[in-house]
N, C-alpha and C. Protein backbone atom coordinates (compact mmCIF):
# COMPACT_ATOMS: atom_id res chain seq x y z
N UNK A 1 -58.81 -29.53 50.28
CA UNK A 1 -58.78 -29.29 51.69
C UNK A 1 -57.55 -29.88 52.33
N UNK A 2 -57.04 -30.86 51.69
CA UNK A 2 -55.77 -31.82 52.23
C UNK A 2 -54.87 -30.47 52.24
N UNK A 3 -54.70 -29.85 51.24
CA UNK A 3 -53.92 -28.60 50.85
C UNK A 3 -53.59 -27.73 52.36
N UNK A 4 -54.77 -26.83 52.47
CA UNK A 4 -55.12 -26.79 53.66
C UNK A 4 -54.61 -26.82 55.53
N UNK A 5 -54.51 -28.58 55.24
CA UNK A 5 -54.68 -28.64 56.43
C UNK A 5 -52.91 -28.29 56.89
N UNK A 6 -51.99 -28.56 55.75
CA UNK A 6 -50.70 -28.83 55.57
C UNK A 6 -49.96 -27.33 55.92
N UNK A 7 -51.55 -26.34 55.20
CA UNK A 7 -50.66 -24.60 55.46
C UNK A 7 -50.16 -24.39 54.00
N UNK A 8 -50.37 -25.22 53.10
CA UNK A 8 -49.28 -25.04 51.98
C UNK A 8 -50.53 -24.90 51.18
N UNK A 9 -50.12 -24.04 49.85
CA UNK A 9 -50.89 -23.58 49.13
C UNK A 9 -50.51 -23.81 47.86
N UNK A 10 -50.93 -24.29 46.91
CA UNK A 10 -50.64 -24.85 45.80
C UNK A 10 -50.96 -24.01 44.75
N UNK A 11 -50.10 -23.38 43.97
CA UNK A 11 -49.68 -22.03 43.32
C UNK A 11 -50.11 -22.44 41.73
N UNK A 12 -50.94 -21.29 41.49
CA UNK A 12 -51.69 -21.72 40.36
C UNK A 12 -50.48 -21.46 39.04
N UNK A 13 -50.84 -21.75 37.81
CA UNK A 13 -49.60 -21.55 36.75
C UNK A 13 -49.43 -19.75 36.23
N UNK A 14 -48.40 -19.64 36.71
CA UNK A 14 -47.73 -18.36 36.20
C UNK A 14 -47.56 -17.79 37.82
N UNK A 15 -48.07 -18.46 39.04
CA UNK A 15 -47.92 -17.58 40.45
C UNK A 15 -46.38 -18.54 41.15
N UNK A 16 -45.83 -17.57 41.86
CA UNK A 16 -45.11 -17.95 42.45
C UNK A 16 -44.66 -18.50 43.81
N UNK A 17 -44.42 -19.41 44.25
CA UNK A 17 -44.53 -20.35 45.50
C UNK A 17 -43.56 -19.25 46.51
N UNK A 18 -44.13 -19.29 47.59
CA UNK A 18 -43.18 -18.85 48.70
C UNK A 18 -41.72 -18.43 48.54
N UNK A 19 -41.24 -17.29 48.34
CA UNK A 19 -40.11 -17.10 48.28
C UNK A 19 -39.18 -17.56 47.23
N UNK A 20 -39.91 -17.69 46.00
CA UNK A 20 -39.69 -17.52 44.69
C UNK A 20 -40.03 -16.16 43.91
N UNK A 21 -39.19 -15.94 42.82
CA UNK A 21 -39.48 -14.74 41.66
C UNK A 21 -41.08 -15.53 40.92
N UNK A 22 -41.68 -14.70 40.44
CA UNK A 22 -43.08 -15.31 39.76
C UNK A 22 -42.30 -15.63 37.93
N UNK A 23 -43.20 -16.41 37.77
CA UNK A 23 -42.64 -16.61 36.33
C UNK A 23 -43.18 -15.86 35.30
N UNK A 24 -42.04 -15.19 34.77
CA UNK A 24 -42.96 -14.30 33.19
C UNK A 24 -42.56 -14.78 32.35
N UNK A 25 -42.65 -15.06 31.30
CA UNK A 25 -43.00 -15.64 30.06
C UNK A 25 -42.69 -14.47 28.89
N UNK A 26 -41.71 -14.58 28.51
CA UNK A 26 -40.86 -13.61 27.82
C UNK A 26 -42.10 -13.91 26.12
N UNK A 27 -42.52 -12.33 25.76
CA UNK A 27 -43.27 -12.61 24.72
C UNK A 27 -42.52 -12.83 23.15
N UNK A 28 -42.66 -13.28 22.40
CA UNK A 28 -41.64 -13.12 20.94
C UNK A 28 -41.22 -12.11 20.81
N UNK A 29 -42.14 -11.11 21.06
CA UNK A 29 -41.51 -9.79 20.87
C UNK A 29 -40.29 -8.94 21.75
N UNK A 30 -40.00 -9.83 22.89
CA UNK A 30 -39.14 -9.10 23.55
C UNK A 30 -38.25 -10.06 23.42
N UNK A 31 -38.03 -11.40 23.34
CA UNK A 31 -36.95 -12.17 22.52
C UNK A 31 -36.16 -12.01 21.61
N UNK A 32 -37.03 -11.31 20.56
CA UNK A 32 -36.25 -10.67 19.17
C UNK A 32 -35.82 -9.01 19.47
N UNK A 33 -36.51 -8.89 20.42
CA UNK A 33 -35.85 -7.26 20.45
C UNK A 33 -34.38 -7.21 21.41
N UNK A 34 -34.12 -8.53 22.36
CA UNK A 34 -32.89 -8.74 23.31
C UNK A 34 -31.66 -9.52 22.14
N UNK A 35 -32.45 -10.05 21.26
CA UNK A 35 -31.26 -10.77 20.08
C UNK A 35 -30.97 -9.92 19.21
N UNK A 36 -31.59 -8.88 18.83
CA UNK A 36 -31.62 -7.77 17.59
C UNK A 36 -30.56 -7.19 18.37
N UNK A 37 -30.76 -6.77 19.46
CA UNK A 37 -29.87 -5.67 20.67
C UNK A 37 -28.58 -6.35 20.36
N UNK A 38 -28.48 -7.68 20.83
CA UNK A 38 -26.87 -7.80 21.04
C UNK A 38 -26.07 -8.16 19.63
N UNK A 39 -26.92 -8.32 18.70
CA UNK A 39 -26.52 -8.49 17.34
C UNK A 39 -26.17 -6.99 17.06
N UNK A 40 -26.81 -6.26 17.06
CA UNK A 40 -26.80 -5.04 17.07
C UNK A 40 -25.34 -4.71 17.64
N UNK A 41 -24.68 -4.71 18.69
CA UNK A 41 -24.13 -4.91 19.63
C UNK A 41 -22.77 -5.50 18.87
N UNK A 42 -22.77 -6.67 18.67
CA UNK A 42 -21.64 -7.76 18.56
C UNK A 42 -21.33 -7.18 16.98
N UNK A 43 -22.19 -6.29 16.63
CA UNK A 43 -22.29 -5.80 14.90
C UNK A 43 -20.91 -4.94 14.77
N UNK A 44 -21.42 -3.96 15.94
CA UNK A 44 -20.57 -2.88 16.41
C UNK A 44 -18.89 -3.10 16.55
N UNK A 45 -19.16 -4.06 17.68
CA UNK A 45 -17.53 -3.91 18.29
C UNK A 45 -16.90 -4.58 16.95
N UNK A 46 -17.55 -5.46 15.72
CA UNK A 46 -17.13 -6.21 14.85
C UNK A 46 -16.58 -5.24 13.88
N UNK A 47 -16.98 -4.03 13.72
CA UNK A 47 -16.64 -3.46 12.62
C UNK A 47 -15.34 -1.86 13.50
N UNK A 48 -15.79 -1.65 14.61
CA UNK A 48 -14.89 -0.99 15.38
C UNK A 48 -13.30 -1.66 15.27
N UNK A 49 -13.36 -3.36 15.29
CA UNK A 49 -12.30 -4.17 15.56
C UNK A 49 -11.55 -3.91 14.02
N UNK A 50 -12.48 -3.98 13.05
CA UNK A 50 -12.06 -4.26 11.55
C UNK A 50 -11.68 -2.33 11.25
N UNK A 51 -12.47 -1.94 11.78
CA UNK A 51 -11.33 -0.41 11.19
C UNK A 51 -10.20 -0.12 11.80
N UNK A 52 -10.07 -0.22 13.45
CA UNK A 52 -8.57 -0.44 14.12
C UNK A 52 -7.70 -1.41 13.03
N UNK A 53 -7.88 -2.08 12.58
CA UNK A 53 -7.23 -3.55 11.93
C UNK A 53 -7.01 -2.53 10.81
N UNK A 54 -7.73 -2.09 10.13
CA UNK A 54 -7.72 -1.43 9.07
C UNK A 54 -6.02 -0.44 9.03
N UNK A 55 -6.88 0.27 9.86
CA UNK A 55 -6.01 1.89 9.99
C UNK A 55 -4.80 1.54 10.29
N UNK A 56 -4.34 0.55 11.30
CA UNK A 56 -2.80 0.15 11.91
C UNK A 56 -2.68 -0.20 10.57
N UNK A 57 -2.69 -1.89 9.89
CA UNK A 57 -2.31 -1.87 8.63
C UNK A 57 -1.84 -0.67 7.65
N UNK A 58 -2.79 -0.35 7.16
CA UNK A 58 -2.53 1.29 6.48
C UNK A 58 -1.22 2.18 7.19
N UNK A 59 -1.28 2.36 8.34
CA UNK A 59 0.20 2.96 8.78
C UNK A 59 0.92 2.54 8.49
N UNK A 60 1.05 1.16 8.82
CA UNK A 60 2.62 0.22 8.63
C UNK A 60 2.89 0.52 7.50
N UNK A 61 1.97 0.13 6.53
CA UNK A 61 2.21 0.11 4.76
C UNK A 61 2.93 1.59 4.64
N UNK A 62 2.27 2.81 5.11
CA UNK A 62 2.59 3.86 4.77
C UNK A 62 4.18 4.08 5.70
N UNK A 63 4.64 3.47 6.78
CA UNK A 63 6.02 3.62 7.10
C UNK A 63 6.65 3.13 6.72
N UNK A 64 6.51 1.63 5.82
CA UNK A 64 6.98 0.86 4.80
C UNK A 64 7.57 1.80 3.43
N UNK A 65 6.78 2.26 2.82
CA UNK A 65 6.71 2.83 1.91
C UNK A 65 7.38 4.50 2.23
N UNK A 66 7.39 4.54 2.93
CA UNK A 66 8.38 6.07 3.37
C UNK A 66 9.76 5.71 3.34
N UNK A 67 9.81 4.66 4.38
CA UNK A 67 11.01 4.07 4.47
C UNK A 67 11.58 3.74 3.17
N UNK A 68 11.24 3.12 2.46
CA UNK A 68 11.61 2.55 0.99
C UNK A 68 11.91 3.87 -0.09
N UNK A 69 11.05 4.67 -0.20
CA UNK A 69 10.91 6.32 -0.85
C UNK A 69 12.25 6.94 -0.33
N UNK A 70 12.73 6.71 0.58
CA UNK A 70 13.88 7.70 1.45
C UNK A 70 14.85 6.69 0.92
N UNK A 71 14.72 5.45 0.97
CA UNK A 71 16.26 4.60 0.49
C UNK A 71 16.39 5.13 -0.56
N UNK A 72 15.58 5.11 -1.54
CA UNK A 72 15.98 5.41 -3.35
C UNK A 72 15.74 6.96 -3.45
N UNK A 73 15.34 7.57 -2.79
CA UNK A 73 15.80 9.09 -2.87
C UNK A 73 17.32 9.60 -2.42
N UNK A 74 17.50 8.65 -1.08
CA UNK A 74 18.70 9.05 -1.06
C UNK A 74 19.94 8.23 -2.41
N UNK A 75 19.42 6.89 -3.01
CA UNK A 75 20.28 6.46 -3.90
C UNK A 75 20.64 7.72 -5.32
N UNK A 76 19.28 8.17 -5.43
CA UNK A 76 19.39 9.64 -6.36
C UNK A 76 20.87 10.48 -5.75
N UNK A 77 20.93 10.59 -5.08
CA UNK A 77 22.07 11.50 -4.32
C UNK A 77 22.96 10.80 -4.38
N UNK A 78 23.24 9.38 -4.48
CA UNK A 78 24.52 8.70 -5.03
C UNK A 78 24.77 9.08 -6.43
N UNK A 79 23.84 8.92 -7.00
CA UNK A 79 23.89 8.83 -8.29
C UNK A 79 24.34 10.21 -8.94
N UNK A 80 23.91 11.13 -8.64
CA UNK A 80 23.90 12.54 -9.04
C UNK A 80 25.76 12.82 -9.01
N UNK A 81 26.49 12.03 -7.33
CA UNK A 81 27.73 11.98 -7.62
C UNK A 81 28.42 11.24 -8.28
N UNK A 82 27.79 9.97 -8.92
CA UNK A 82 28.07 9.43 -10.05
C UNK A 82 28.85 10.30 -11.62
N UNK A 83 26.89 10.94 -11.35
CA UNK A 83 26.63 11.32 -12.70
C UNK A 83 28.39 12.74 -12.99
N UNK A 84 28.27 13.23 -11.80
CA UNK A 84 29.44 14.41 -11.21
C UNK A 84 30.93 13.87 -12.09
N UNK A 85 31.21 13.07 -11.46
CA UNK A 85 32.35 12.21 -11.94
C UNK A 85 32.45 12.13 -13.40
N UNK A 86 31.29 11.35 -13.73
CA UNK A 86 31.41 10.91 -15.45
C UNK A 86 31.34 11.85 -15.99
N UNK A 87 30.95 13.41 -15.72
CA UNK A 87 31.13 14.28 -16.65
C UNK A 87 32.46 15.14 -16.18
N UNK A 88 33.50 14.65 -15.46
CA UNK A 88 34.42 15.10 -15.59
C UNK A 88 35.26 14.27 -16.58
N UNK A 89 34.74 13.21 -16.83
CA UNK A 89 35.72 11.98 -17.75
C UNK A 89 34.82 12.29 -19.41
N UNK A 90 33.93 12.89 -19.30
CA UNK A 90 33.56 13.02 -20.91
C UNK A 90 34.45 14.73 -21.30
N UNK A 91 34.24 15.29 -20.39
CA UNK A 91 34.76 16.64 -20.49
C UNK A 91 35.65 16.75 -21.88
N UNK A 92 36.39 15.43 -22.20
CA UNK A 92 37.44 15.96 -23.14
C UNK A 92 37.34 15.34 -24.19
N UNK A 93 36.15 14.93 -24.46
CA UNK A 93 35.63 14.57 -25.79
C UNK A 93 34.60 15.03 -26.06
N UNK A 94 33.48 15.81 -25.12
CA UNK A 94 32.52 16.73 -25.75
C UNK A 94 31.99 17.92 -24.27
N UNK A 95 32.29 18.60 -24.20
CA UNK A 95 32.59 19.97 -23.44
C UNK A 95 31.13 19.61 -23.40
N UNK A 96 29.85 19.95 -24.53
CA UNK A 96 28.93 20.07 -24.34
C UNK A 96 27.98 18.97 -23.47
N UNK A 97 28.19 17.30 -23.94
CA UNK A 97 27.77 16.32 -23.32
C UNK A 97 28.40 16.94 -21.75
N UNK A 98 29.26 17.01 -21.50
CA UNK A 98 29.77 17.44 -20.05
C UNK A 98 29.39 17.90 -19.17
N UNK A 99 28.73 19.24 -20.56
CA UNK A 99 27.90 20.52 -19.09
C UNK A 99 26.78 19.80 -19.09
N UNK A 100 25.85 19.23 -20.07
CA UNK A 100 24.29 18.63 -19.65
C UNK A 100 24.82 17.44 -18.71
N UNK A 101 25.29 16.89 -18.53
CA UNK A 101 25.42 15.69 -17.42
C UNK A 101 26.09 16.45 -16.41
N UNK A 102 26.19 17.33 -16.46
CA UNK A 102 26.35 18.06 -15.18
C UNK A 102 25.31 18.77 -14.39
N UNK A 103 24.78 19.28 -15.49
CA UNK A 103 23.32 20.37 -14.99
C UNK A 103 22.56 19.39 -14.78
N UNK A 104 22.38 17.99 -15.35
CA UNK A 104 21.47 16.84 -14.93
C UNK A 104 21.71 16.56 -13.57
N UNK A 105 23.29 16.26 -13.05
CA UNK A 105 23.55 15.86 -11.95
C UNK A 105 23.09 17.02 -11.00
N UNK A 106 23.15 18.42 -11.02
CA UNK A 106 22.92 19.07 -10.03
C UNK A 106 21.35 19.10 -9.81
N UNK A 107 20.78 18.65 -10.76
CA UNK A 107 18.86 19.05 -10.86
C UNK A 107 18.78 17.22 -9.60
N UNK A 108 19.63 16.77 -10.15
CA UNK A 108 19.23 15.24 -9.59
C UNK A 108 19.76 15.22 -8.13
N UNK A 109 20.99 15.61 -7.60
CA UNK A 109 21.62 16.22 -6.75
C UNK A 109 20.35 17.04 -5.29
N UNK A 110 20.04 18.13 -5.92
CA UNK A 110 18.75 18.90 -5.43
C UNK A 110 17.54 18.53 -4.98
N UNK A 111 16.98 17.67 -6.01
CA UNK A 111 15.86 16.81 -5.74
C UNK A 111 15.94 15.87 -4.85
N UNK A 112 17.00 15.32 -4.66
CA UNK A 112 17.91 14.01 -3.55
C UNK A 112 17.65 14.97 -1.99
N UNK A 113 18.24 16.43 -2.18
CA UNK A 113 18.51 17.35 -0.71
C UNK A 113 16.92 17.47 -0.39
N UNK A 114 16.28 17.79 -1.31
CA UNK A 114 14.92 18.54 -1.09
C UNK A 114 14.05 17.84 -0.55
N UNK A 115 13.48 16.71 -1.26
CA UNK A 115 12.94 15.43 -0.84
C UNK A 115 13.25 14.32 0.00
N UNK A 116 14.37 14.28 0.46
CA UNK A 116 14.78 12.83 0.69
C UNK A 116 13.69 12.82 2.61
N UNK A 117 13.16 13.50 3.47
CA UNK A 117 13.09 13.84 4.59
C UNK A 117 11.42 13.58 4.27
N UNK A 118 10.93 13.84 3.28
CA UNK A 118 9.28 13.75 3.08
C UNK A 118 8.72 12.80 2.78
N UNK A 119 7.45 12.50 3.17
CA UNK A 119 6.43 11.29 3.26
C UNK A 119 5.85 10.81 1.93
N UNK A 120 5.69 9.79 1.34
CA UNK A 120 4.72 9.92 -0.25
C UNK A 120 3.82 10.44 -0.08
N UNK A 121 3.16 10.88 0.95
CA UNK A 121 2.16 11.72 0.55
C UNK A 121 2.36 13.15 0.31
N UNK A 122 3.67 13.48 0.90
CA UNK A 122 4.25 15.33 0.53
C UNK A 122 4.53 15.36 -0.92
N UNK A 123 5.45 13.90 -1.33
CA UNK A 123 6.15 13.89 -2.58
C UNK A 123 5.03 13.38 -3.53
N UNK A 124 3.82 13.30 -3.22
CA UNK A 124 2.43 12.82 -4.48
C UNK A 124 2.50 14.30 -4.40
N UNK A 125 1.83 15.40 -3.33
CA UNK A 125 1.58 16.33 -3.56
C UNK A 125 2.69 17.11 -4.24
N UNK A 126 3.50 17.45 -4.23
CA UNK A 126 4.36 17.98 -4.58
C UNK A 126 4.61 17.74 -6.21
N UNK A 127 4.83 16.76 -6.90
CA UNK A 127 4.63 15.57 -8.23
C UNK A 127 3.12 16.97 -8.83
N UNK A 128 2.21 16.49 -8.01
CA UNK A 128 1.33 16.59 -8.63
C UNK A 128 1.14 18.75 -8.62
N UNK A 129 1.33 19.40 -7.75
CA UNK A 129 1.94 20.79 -8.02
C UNK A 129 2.86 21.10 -9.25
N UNK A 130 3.73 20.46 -9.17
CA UNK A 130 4.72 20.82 -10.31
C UNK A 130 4.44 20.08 -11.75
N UNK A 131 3.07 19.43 -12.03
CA UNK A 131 2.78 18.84 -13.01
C UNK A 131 1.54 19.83 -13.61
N UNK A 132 1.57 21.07 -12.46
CA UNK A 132 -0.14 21.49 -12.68
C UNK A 132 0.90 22.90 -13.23
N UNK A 133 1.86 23.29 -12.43
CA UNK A 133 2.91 24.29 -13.24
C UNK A 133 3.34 24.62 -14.49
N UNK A 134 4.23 22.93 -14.50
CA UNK A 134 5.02 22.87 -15.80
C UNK A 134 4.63 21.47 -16.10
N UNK A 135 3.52 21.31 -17.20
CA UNK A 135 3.26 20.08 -17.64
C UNK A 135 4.07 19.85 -18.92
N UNK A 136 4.53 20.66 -19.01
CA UNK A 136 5.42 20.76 -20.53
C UNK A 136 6.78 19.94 -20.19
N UNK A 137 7.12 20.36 -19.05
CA UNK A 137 8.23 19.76 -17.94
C UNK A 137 8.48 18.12 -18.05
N UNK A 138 7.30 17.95 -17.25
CA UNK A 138 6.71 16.69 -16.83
C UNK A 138 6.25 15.70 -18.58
N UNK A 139 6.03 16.62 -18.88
CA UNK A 139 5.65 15.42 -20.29
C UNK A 139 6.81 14.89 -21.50
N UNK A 140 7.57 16.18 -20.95
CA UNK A 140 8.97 15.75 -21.57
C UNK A 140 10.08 14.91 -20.99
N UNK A 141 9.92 15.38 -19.58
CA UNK A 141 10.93 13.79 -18.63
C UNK A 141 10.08 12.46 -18.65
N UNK A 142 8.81 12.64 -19.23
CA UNK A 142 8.01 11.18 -19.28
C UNK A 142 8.79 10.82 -20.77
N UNK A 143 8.89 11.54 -22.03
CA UNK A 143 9.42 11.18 -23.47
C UNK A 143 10.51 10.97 -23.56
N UNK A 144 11.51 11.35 -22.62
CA UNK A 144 12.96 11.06 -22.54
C UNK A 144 12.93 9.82 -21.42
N UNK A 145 11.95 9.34 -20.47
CA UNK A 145 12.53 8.11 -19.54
C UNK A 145 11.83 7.12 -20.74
N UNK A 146 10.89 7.53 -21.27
CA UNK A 146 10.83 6.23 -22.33
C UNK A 146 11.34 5.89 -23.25
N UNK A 147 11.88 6.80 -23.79
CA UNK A 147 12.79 6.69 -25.35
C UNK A 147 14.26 5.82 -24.46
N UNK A 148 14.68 6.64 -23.38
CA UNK A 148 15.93 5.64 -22.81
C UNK A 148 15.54 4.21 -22.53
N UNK A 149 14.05 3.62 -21.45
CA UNK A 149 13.53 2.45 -21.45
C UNK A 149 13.84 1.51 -22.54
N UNK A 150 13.48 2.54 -23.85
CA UNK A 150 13.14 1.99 -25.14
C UNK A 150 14.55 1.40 -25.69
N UNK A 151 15.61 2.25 -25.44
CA UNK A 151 16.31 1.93 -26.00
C UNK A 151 17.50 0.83 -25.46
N UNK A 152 17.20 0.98 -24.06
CA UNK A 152 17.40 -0.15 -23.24
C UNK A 152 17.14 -1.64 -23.41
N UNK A 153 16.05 -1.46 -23.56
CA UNK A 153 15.22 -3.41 -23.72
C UNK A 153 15.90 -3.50 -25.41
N UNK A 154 15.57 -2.42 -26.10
CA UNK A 154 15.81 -2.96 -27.73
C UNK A 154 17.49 -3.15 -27.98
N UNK A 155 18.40 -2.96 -26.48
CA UNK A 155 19.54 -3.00 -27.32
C UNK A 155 19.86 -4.24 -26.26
N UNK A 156 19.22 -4.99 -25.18
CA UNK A 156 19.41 -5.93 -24.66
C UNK A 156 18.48 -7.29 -25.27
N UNK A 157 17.60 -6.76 -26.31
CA UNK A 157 17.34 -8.08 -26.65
C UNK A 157 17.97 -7.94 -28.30
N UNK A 158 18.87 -7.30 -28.23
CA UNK A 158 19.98 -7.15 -29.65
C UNK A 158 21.16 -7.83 -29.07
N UNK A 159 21.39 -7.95 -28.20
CA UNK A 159 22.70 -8.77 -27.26
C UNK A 159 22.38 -10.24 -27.18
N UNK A 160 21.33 -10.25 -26.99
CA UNK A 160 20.89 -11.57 -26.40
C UNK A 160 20.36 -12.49 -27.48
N UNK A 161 21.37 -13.58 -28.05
CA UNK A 161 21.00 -14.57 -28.86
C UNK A 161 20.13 -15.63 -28.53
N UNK A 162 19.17 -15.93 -29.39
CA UNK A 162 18.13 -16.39 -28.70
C UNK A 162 18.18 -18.08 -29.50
N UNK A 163 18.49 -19.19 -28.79
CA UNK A 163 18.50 -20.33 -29.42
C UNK A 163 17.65 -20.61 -31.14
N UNK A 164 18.69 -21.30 -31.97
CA UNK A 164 17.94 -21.45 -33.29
C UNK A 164 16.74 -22.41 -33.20
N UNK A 165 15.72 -22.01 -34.14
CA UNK A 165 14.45 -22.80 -34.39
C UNK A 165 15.12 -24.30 -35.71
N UNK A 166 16.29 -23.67 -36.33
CA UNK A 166 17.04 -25.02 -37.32
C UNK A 166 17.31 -26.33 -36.94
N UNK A 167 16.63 -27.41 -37.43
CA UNK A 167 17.02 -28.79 -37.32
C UNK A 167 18.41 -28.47 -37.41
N UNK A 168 19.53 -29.39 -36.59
CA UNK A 168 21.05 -29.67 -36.71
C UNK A 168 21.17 -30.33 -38.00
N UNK A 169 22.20 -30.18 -38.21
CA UNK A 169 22.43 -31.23 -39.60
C UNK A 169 22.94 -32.44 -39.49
N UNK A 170 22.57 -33.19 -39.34
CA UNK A 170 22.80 -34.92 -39.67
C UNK A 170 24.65 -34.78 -39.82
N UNK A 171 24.97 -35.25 -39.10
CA UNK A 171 26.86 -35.72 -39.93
C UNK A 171 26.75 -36.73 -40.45
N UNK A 172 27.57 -36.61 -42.05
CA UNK A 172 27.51 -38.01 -42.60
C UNK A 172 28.34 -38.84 -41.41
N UNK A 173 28.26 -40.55 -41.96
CA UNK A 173 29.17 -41.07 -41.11
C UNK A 173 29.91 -41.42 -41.95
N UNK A 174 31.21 -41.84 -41.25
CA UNK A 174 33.02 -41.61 -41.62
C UNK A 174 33.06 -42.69 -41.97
């Protein structure tokens, strides 16, 4: 009755006093369904962030690698006028060595004009067209870059003296 006399009313548990929100009492189940949500949520933008991250990477690499493909394609096109030259200087000791380092230089020459402007992914496709053509082609410039490899390393570790495993010999003394 003291309550009462005051006008004020003393608010039972879960009611809300004068010009307050009432209190609800969030059940487990809607706790885990607001944490699932933003996990859910924070899941998302986490893997949105990691494929942007992804894909830029992957470009760069791939303008990297264009860039680099176009330096040594165009070095082919040095080379081809290399190759031009030296078979004007064999010319007079074998006519024949002459014309194949010539017809080499113009095939190498060509390939330099043709390619040098395209992406590795034109020049995979392309590789892989002309391997489905002429594999006979392709399996024979694989037997000739290895036999040269080959004969490369075996005549540089024929140059290269390799310290003796022989004890020195003692000098008598004088």
């Amino acid at each position: 009755m003291a309550d009462q006399e005051f006008g004020a009313k003393i608010p039972r548990t879960g009611e809300a006093r004068e010009g307050q929100k009432p209190q609800t009492s969030m059940a487990g189940g809607d706790r885990s369904a607001t944490v699932t949500g933003t996990a859910r949520d924070a899941s998302g933008k986490l893997k949105e962030t990691v494929s942007e991250t992804a894909n830029a990477a992957t470009d760069r690499f791939k303008d990297l690698l264009d860039k680099q493909m176009g330096n040594h394609i165009s070095a082919a096109g040095i080379l081809a006028g290399a190759m031009k030259q030296a078979s004007g200087e064999i010319e007079e000791k074998s006519p024949l060595a002459a014309g194949l380092v010539r017809r080499l230089s113009d095939s190498v020459e060509q390939f330099a004009e043709t390619y040098e402007d395209e992406t590795v992914e034109q020049l995979v496709r392309s590789v892989t067209d002309l391997t489905r053509r002429q594999p006979a082609l392709v399996f024979g410039l694989a037997a000739v870059a290895g036999f040269l490899v080959f004969r490369t390393v075996k005549t540089a570790s024929a140059t290269t003296q390799s310290p003796s495993i022989q004890p020195m010999k003692a000098h008598a003394y004088e």
